[in-house]
Protein backbone atom coordinates (compact mmCIF):
# COMPACT_ATOMS: atom_id res chain seq x y z
CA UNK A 1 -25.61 22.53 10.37
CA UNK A 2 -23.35 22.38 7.13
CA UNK A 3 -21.09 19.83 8.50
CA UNK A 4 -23.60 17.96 10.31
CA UNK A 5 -25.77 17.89 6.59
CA UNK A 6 -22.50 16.56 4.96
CA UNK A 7 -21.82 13.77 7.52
CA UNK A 8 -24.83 12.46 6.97
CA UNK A 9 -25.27 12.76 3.54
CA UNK A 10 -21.75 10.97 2.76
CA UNK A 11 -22.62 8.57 5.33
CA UNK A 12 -26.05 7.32 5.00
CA UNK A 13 -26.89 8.87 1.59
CA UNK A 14 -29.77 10.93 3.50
CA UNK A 15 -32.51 13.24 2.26
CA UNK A 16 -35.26 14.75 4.37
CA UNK A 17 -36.84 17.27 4.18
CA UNK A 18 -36.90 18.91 7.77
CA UNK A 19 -34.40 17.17 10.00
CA UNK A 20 -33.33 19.58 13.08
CA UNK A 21 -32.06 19.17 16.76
CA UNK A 22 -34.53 20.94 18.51
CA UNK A 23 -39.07 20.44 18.55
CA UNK A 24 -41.36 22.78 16.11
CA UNK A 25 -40.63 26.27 16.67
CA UNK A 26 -43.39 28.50 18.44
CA UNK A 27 -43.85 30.61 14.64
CA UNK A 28 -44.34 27.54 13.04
CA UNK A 29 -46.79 26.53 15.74
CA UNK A 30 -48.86 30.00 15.30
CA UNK A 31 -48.84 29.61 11.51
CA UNK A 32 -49.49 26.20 10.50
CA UNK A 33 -51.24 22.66 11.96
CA UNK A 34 -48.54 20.79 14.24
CA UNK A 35 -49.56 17.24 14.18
CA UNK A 36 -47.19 14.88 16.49
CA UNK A 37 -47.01 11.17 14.56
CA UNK A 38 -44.67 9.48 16.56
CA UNK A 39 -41.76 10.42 18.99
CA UNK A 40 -39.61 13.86 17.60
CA UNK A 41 -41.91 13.04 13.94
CA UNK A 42 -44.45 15.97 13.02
CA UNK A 43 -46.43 16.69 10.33
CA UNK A 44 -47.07 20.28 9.47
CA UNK A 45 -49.62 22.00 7.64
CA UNK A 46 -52.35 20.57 5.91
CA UNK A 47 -52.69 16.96 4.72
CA UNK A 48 -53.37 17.95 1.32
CA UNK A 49 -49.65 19.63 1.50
CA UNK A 50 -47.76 18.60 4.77
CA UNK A 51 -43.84 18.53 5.77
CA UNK A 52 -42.57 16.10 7.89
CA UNK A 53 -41.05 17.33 11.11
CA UNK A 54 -37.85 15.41 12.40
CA UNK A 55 -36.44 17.07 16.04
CA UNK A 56 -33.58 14.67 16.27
CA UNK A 57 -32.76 15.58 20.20
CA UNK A 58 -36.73 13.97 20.37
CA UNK A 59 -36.00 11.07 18.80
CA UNK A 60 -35.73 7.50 20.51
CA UNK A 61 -32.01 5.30 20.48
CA UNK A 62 -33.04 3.05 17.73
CA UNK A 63 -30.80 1.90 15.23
CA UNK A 64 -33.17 2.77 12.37
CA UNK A 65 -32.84 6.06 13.16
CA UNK A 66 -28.90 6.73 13.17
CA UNK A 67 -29.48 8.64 10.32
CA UNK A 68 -31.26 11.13 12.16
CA UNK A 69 -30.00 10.99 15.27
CA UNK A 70 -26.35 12.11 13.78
CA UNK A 71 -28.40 15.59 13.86
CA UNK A 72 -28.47 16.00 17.74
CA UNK A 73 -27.02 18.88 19.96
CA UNK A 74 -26.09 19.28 23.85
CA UNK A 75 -26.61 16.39 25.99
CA UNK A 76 -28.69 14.57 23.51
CA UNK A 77 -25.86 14.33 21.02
CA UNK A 78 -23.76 12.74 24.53
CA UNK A 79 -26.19 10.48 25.55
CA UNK A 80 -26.14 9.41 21.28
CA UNK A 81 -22.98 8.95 21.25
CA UNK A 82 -22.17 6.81 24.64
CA UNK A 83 -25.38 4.52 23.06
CA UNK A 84 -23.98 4.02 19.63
CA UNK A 85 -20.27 3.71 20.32
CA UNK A 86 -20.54 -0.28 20.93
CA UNK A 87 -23.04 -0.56 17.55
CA UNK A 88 -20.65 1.09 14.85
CA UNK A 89 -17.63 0.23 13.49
CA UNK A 90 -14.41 1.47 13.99
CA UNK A 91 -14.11 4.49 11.12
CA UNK A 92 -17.70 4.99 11.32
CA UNK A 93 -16.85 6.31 14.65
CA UNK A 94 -13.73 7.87 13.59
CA UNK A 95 -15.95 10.05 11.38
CA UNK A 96 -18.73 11.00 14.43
CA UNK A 97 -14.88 12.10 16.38
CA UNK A 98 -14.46 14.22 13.33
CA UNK A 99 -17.60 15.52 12.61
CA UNK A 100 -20.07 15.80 15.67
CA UNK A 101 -20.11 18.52 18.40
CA UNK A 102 -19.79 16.81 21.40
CA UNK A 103 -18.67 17.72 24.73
CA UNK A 104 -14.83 17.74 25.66
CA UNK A 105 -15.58 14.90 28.49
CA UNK A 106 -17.56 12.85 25.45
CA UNK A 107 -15.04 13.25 23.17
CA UNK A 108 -12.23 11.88 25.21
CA UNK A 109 -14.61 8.75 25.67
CA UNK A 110 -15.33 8.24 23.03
CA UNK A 111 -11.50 8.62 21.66
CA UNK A 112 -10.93 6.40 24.72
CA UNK A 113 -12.81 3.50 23.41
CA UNK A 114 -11.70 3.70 19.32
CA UNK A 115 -8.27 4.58 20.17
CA UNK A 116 -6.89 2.09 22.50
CA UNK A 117 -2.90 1.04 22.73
CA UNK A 118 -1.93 -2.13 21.28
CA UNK A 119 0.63 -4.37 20.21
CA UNK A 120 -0.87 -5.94 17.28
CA UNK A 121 1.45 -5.28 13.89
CA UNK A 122 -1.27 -5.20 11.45
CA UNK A 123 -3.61 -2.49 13.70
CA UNK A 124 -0.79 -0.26 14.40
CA UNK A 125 0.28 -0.82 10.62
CA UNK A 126 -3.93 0.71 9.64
CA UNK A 127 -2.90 3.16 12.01
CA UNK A 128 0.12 4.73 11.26
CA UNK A 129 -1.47 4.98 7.89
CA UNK A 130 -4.09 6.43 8.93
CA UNK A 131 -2.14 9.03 10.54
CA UNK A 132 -0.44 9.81 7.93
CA UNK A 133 -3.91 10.39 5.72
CA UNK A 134 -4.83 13.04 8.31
CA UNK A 135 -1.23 14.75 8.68
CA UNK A 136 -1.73 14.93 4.50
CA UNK A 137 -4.60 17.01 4.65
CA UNK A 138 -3.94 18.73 8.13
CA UNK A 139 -0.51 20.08 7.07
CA UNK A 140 -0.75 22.37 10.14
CA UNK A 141 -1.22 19.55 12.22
CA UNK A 142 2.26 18.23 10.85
CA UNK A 143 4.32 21.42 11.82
CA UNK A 144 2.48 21.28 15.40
CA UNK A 145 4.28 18.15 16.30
CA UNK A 146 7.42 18.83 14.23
CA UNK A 147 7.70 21.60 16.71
CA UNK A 148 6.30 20.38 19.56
CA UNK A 149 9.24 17.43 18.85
CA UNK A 150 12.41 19.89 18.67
CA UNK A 151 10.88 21.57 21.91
CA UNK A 152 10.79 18.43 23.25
CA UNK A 153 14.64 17.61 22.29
CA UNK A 154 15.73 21.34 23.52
CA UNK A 155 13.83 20.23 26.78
CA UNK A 156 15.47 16.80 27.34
CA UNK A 157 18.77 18.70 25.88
CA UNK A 158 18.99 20.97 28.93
CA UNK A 159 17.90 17.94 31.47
CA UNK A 160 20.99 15.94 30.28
CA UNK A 161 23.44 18.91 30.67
CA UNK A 162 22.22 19.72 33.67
CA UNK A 163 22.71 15.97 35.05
CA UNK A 164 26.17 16.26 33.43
CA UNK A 165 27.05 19.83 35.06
CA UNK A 166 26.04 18.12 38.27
CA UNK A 167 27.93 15.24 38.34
CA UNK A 168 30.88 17.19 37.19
CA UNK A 169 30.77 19.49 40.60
CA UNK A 170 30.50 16.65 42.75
CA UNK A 171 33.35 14.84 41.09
CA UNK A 172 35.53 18.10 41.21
CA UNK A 173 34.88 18.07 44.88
CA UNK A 174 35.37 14.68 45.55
CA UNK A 175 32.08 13.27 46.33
CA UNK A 176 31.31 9.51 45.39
CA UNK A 177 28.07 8.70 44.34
CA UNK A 178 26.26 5.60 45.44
CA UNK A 179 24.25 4.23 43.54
CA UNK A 180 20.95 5.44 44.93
CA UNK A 181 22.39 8.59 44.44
CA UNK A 182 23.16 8.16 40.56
CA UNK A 183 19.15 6.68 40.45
CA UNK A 184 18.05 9.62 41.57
CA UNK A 185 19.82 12.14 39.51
CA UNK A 186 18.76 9.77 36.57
CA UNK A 187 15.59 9.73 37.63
CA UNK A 188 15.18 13.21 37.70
CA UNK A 189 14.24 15.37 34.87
CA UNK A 190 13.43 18.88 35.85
CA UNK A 191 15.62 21.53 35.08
CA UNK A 192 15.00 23.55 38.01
CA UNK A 193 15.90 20.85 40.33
CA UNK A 194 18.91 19.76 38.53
CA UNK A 195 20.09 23.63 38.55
CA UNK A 196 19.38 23.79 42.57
CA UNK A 197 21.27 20.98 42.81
CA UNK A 198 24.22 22.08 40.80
CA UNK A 199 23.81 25.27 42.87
CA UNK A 200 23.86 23.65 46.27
CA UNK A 201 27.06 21.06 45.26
CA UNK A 202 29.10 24.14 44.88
CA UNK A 203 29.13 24.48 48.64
CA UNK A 204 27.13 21.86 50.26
CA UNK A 205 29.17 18.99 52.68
CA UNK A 206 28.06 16.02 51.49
CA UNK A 207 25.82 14.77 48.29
CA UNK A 208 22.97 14.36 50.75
CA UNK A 209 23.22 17.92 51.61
CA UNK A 210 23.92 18.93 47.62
CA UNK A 211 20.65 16.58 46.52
CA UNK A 212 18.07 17.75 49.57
């Protein structure tokens, strides 16, 4: 829970003494007096020289007790999250997308509802410097997209010769394309298609019969 401990202690400046996800273990049970004060709250041992007990996954949806709640696993950490998304600010969430082990379908809600498109200058503005904060200290992250950009040029790169190989066939042979016929060739941008084409335009009749 090192990252979980962190989060909260650089959020809400916490300290407690037992804070967990999970109810009294069956050990501590057998060893010392389990004394249930409120909802997910125990006291154990003596009351001469007790700890107090927090199971966060126990603990009610009460703004009071974000602090704790930060600390829960599984489905209690999703159903935490979906009920504090519309009570938190904007990078307070940012940090629970950063920090807290959610599910994959949780995640993309709740990236859904801080991350939404928009036109405004000055948000996309916080944004883009934002994005630049994380591609600082995520320098992997950077070299990702850098590549995941030049496959996306080689990609496009073969599209657009493949349209141009195309049209060059059909030309060579005489066809004239209508305009429907240019759409669609525009419109199209996978390689394999484009190369059946080209293949089929070497000997088909017509452009319907090279584009089928």
């Amino acid at each position: 829970m090192g990252q979980l401990d962190q989060f909260a202690k650089d959020t809400f400046a916490l300290e407690a003494a037992s804070v967990t996800h999970g109810g009294v273990s069956a050990i501590i049970k057998k060893r010392r007096p389990v004394t249930l004060v409120a909802p997910g709250c125990y006291r154990i041992g003596p009351d001469w020289l007790s700890t107090f007990w927090i199971a966060a996954n126990e603990l009610p949806l009460i703004d009071e007790l974000v602090p704790f709640l930060v600390a829960r696993t599984g489905q209690s950490l999703d159903a935490f999250v979906r009920w504090v998304k519309t009570r938190r600010p904007l990078p307070w969430l940012l940090r629970v997308l950063e920090s807290l082990p959610m599910s994959a379908a949780t995640y993309e809600d709740l990236s859904n509802f801080t991350i939404v498109k928009t036109d405004d200058p000055e948000v996309r503005a916080r944004r883009h410097l934002i994005l630049n904060r994380f591609l600082e200290v995520l320098p992997e992250a950077r070299e990702e997209l850098i590549e995941e950009g030049r496959a996306e040029g080689r990609a496009e790169g073969r599209v657009e010769e493949a349209r141009k190989s195309l049209r060059g066939v059909l030309d060579a042979r005489g066809f004239v394309l209508a305009a429907d016929d240019q759409a669609r060739i525009d419109a199209c941008d996978v390689t394999d298609t484009l190369e059946r084409w080209l293949k089929q335009s070497v000997v088909a009749s017509s452009v319907a019969e090279a584009l089928r």
